[in-house]
Protein backbone atom coordinates (compact mmCIF):
# COMPACT_ATOMS: atom_id res chain seq x y z
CA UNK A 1 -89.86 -53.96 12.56
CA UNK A 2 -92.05 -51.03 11.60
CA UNK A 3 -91.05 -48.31 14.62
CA UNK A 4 -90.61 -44.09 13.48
CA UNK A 5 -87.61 -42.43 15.47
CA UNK A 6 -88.08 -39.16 16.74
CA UNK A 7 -86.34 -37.28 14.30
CA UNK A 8 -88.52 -39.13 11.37
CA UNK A 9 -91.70 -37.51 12.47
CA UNK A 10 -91.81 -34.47 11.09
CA UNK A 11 -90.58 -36.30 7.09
CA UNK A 12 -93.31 -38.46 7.79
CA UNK A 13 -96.40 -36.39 8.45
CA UNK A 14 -95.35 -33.94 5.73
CA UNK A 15 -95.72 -37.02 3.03
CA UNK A 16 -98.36 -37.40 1.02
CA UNK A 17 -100.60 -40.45 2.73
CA UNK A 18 -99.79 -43.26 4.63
CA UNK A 19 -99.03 -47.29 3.71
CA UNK A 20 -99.62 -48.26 7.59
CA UNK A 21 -103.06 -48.73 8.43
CA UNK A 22 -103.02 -49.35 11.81
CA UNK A 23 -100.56 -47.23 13.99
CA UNK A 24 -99.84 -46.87 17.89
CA UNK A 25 -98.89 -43.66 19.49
CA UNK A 26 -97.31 -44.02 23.06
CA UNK A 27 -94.35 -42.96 25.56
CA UNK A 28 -94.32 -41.20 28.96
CA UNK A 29 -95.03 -37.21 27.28
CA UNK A 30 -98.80 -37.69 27.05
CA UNK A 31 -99.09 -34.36 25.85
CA UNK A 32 -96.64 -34.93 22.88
CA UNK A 33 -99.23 -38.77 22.29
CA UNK A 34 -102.00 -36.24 21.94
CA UNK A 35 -100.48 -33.86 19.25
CA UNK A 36 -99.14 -36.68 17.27
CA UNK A 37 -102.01 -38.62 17.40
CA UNK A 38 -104.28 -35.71 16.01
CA UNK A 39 -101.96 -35.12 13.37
CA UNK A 40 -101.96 -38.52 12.12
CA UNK A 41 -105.76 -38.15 12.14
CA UNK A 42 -105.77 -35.46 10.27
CA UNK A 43 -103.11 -37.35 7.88
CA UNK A 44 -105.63 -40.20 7.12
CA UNK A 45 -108.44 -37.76 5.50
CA UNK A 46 -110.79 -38.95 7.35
CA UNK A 47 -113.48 -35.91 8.16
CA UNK A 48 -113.11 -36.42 11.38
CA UNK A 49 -115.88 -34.19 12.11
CA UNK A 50 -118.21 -36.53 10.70
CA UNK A 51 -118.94 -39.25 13.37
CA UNK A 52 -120.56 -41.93 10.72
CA UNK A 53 -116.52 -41.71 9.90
CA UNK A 54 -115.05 -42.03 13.31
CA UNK A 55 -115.23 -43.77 16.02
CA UNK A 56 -113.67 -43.18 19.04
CA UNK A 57 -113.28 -45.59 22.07
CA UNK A 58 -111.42 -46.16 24.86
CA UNK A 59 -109.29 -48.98 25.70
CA UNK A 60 -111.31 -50.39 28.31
CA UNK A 61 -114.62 -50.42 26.25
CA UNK A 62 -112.70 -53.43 24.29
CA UNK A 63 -112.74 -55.29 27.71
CA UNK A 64 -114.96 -58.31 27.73
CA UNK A 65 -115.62 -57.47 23.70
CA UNK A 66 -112.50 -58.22 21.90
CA UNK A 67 -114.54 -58.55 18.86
CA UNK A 68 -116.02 -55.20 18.74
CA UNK A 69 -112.71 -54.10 16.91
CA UNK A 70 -113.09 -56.12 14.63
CA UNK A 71 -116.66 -55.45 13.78
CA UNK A 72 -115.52 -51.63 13.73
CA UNK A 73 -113.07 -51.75 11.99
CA UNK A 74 -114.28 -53.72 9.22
CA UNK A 75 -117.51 -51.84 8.91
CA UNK A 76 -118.07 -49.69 6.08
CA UNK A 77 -119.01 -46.13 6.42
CA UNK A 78 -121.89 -44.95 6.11
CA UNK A 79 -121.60 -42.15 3.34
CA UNK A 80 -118.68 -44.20 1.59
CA UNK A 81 -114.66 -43.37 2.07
CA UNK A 82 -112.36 -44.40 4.83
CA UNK A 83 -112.88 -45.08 8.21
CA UNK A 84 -111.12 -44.24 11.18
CA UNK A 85 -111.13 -46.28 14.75
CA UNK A 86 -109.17 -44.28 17.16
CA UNK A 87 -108.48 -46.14 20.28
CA UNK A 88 -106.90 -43.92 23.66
CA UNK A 89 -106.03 -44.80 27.12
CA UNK A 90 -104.06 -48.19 25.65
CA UNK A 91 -102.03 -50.18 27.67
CA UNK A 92 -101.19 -53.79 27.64
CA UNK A 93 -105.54 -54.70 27.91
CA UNK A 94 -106.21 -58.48 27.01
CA UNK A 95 -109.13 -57.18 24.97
CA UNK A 96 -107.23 -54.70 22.74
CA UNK A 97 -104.26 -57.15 22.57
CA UNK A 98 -106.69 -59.72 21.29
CA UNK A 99 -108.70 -58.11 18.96
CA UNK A 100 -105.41 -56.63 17.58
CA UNK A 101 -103.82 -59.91 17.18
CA UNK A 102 -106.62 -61.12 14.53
CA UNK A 103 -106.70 -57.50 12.88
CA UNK A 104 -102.88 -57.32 12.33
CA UNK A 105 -102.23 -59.34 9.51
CA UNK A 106 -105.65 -58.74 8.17
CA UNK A 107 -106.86 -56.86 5.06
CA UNK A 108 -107.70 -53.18 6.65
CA UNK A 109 -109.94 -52.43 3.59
CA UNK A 110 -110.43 -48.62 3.73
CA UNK A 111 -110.24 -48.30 7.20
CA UNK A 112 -107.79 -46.55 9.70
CA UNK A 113 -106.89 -47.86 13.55
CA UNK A 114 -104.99 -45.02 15.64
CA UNK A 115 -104.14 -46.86 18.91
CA UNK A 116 -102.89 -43.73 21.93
CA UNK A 117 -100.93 -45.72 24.82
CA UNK A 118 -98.63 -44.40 27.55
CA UNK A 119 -95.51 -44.98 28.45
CA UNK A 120 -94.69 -48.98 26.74
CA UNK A 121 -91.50 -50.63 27.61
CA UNK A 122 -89.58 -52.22 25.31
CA UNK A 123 -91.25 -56.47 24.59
CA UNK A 124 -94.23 -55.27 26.26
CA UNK A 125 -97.25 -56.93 24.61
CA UNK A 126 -98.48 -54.08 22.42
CA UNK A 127 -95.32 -52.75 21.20
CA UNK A 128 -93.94 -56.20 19.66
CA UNK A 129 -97.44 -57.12 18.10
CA UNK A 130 -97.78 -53.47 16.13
CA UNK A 131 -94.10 -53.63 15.36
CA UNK A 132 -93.78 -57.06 14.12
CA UNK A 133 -97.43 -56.39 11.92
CA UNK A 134 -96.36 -56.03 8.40
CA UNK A 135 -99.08 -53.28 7.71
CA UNK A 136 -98.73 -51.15 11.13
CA UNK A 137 -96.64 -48.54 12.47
CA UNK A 138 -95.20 -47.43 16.13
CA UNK A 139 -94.45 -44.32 16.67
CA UNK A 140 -92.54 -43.11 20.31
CA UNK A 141 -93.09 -40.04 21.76
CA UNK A 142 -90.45 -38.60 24.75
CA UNK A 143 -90.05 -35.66 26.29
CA UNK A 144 -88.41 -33.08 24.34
CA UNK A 145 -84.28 -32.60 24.39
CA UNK A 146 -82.94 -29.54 23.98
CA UNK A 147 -82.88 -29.24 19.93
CA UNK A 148 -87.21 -29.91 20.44
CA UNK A 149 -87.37 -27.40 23.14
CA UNK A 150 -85.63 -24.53 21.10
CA UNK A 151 -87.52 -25.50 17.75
CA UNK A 152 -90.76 -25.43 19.49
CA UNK A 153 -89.99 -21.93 21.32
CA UNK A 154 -88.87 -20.75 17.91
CA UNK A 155 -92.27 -22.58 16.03
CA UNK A 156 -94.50 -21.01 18.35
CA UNK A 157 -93.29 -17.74 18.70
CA UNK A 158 -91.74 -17.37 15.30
CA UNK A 159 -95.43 -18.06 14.40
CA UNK A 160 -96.96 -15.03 16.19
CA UNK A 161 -94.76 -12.75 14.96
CA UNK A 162 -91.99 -12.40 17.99
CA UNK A 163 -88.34 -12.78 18.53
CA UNK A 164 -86.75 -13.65 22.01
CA UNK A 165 -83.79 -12.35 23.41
CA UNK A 166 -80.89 -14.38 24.77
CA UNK A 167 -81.64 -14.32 28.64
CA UNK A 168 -84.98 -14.76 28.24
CA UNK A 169 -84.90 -18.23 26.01
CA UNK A 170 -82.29 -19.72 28.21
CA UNK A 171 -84.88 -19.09 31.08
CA UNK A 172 -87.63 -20.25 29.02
CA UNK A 173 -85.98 -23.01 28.36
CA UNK A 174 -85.82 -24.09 31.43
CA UNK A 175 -89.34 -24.27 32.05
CA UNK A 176 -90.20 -26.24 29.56
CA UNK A 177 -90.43 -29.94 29.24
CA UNK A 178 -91.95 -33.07 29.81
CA UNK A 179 -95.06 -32.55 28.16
CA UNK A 180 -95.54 -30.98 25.00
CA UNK A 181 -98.94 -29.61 24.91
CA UNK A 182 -98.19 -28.25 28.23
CA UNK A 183 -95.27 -26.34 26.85
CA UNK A 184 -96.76 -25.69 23.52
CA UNK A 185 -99.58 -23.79 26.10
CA UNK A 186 -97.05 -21.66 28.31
CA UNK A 187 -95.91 -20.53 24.85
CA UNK A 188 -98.97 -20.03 22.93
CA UNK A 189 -99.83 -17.86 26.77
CA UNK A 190 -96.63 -16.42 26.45
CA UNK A 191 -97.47 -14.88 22.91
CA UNK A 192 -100.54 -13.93 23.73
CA UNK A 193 -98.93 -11.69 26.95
CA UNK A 194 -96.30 -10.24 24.50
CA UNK A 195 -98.84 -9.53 21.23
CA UNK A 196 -97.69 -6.39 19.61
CA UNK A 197 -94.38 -5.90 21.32
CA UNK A 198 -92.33 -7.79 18.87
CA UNK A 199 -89.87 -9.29 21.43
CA UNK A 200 -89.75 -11.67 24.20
CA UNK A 201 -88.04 -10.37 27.28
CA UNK A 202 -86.94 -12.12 30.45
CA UNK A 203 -88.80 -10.20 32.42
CA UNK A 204 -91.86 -11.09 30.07
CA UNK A 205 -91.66 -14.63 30.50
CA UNK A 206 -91.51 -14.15 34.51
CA UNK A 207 -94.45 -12.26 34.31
CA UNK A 208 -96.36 -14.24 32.15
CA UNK A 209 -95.08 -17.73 33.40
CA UNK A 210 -94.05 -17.11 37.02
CA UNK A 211 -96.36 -17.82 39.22
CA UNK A 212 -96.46 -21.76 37.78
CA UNK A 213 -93.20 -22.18 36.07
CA UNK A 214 -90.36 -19.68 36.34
CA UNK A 215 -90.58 -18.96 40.12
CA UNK A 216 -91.63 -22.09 41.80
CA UNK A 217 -88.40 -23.90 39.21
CA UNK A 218 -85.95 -21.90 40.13
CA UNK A 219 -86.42 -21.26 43.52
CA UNK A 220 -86.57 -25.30 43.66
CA UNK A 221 -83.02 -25.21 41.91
CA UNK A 222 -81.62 -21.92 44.19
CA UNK A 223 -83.24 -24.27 47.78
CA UNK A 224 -81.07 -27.54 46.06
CA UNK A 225 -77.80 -25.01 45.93
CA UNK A 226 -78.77 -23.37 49.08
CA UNK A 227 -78.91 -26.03 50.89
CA UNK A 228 -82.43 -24.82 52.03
CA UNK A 229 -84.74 -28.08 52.80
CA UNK A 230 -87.67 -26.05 53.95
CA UNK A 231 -87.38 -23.84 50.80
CA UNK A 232 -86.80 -26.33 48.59
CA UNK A 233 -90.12 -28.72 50.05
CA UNK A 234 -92.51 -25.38 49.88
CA UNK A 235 -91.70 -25.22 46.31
CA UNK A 236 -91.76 -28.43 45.39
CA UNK A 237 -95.48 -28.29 46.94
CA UNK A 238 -96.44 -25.81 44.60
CA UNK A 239 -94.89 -27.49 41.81
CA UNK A 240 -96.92 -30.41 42.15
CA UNK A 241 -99.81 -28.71 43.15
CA UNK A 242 -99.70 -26.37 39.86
CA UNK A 243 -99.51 -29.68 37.45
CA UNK A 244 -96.06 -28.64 36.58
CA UNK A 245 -93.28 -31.63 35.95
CA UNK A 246 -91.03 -32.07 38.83
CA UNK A 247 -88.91 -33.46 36.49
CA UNK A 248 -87.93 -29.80 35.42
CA UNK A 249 -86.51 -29.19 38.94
CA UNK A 250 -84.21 -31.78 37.93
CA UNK A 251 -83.13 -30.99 34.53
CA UNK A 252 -82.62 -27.66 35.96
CA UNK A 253 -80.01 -28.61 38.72
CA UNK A 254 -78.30 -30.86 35.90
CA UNK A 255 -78.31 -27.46 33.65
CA UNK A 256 -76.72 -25.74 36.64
CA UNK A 257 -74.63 -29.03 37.92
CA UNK A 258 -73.07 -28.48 34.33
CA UNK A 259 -72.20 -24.77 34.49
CA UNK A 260 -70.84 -25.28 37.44
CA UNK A 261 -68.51 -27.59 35.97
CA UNK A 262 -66.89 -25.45 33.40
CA UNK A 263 -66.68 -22.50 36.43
CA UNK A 264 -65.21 -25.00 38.73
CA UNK A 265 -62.51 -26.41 36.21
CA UNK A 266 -61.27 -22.79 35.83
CA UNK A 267 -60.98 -22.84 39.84
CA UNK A 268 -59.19 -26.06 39.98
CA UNK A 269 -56.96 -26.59 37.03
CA UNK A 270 -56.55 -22.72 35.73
CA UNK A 271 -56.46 -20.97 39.27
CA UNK A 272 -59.12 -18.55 38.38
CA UNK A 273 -60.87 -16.90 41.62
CA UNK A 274 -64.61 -18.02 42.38
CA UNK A 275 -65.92 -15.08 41.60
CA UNK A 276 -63.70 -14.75 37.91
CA UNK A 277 -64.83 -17.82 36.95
CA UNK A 278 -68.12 -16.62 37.49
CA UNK A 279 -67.88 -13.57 35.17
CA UNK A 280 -65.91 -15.69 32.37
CA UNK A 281 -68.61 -18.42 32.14
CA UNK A 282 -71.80 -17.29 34.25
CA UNK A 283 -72.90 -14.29 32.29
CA UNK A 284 -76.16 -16.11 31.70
CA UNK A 285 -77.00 -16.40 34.99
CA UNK A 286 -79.51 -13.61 36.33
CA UNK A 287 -77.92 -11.02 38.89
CA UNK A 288 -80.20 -12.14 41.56
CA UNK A 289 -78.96 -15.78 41.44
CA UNK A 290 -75.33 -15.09 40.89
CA UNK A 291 -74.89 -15.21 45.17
CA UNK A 292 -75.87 -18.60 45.43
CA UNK A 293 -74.43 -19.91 42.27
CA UNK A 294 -71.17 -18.44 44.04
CA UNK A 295 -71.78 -19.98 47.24
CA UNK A 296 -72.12 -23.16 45.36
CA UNK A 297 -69.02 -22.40 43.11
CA UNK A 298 -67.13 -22.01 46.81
CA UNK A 299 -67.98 -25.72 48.02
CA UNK A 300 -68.90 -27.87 45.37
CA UNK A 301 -65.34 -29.59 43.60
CA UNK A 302 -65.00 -31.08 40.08
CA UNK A 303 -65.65 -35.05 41.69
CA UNK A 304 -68.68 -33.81 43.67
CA UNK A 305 -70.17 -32.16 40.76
CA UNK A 306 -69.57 -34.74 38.23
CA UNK A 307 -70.72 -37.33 40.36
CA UNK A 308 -74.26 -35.45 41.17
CA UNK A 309 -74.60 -35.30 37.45
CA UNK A 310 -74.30 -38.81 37.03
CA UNK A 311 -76.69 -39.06 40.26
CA UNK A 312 -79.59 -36.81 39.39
CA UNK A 313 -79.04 -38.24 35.43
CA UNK A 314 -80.03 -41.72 36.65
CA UNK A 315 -83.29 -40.21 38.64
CA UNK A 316 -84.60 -38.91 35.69
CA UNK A 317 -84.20 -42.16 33.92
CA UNK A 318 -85.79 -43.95 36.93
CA UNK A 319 -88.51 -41.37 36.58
CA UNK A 320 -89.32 -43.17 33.05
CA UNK A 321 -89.35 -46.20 33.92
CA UNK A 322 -91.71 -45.63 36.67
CA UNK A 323 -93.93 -42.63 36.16
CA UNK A 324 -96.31 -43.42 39.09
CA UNK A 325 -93.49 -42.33 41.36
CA UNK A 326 -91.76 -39.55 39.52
CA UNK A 327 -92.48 -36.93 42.61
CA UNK A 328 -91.37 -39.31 45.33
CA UNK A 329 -87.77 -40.19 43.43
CA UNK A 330 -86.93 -36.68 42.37
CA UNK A 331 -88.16 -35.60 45.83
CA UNK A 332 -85.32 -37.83 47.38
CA UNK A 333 -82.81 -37.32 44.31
CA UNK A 334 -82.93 -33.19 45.04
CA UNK A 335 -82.88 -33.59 48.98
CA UNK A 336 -79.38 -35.81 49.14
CA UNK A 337 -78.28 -33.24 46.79
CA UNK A 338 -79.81 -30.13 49.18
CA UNK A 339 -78.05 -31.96 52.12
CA UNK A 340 -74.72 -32.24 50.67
CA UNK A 341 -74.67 -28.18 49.57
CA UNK A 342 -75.60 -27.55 53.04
């Protein structure tokens, strides 16, 4: 079985060629399909400016013509030197699936097929055939954890010359997420806003991410701990309306879920004060939130907390498995959990 984990990629595109000749990029970050997929382009040395050289199709163009591929992809170019067939919008399509059967154990010649799917569950139909071909590769692509999030803050940034100060990553990291080219554009926009200053503030990233990101996420998050459903619906419009990930909204209640863990334990089992356990372990948290994370600190107890976690954990997996209705189940996921703060 011929599948790259994660934490292969970057070994892999640094190496010198490829032995896989035809190779699908999917998974639910579309954005992060995109990048990948370019860079394997790129990786096959292919001018892919030249379009005798490449040919690009969508998925459904196959439909009705599942020999097409083949002819592609066994024609010779024009000029000479490899070919490349790049394929996007894939899914499970009986034309791709059949064209791909015959090509998979095939001689490739000197040509290259890049297949870009979405979001594949595991046995579906295009998966198993490219992972059980003995000359193609699959590569996943998910949404960044927190390791990808801080190397890609530090990639970007690093890159145009800037540090970031303490506050100001944990709050950028935070708003980033879900899709990689869209965070790999709130940063590039972030450098751009900072250019010449040398350093990232918190106050910077506001400004030059708020109106999308930073205020329309956390006030989402403060609503949740409020208990405000009004609030928390008039930000989750905007969210949605902006293009942003909802699923952010719940990462960051999970983020905050977990601080308020280590607070609370100091509360129950160490008989701090609310509002000591706050100032031991909530000197990350900006001055203007610190009321509501103290309301919340008041009410919420260790069972409640832990068992929210666990709650708003298995939305976000629910949100992968079905990414049609990602708004509607983290809608309901943060309302039960805005109902039971308030």
């Amino acid at each position: 079985m011929a599948q790259l984990k994660s934490h292969e990629f970057p070994g892999f595109i640094r190496r010198q060629g490829t032995p896989y000749r035809i190779i699908l990029v999917y998974g639910p970050d579309r954005g992060l399909v995109s990048e990948r997929a370019a860079q394997i382009a790129t990786k096959t040395g292919v001018d892919l400016k030249d379009d005798f050289a490449v040919l690009r199709l969508e998925a459904a163009d196959l439909s009705g013509d599942p020999g097409r591929l083949a002819d592609e992809f066994g024609a010779i170019s024009l000029f000479g030197g490899d070919r490349l067939v790049w394929i996007k919008n894939a899914g499970n399509e009986r034309g791709l699936l059949d064209s791909l059967t015959a090509l998979a154990e095939a001689d490739p010649g000197s040509s290259h097929l890049l297949i870009e799917a979405g979001d594949l569950k595991k046995g579906s139909a295009l998966r198993k055939l490219v992972e059980n071909a003995r000359s193609a590769l699959a590569i996943p692509c998910y949404p960044d954890d927190a390791g990808g999030i801080q190397s890609l803050i530090d990639e970007e940034l690093g890159g145009a010359g800037l540090t970031i100060q303490g506050d100001a990553r944990r709050r950028l990291s935070q708003l980033l997420g879900g899709d990689r080219l869209a965070s790999r554009n709130e940063l590039r926009k972030l450098a751009l806003y900072c250019h010449g200053t040398g350093t990232v503030t918190e106050d910077d990233v506001i400004e030059a991410m708020g109106d999308v990101a930073a205020l329309s996420v956390d006030d989402a998050v403060d609503a949740v701990f409020s208990g405000d459903a009004a609030r928390l619906e008039a930000a989750l419009e905007r969210i949605l309306a902006s293009k942003t990930s909802v699923f952010l909204v719940l990462r960051g209640c999970i983020v905050q879920f977990e601080q308020l863990d280590a607070m609370r334990s100091l509360v129950e089992n160490h008989q701090r004060q609310p509002a000591q356990a706050l100032a031991e372990k909530g000197r990350g948290i900006h001055f203007k939130r610190k009321p509501v994370i103290e309301r919340a600190l008041r009410h919420w107890r260790l069972n409640a907390i832990n068992r929210e976690m666990r709650r708003l954990a298995e939305a976000v997996l629910e949100t992968r498995r079905r990414p049609q209705l990602e708004s509607a189940i983290a809608r309901q996921a943060l309302l039960r959990t805005c109902l039971l703060s308030r």
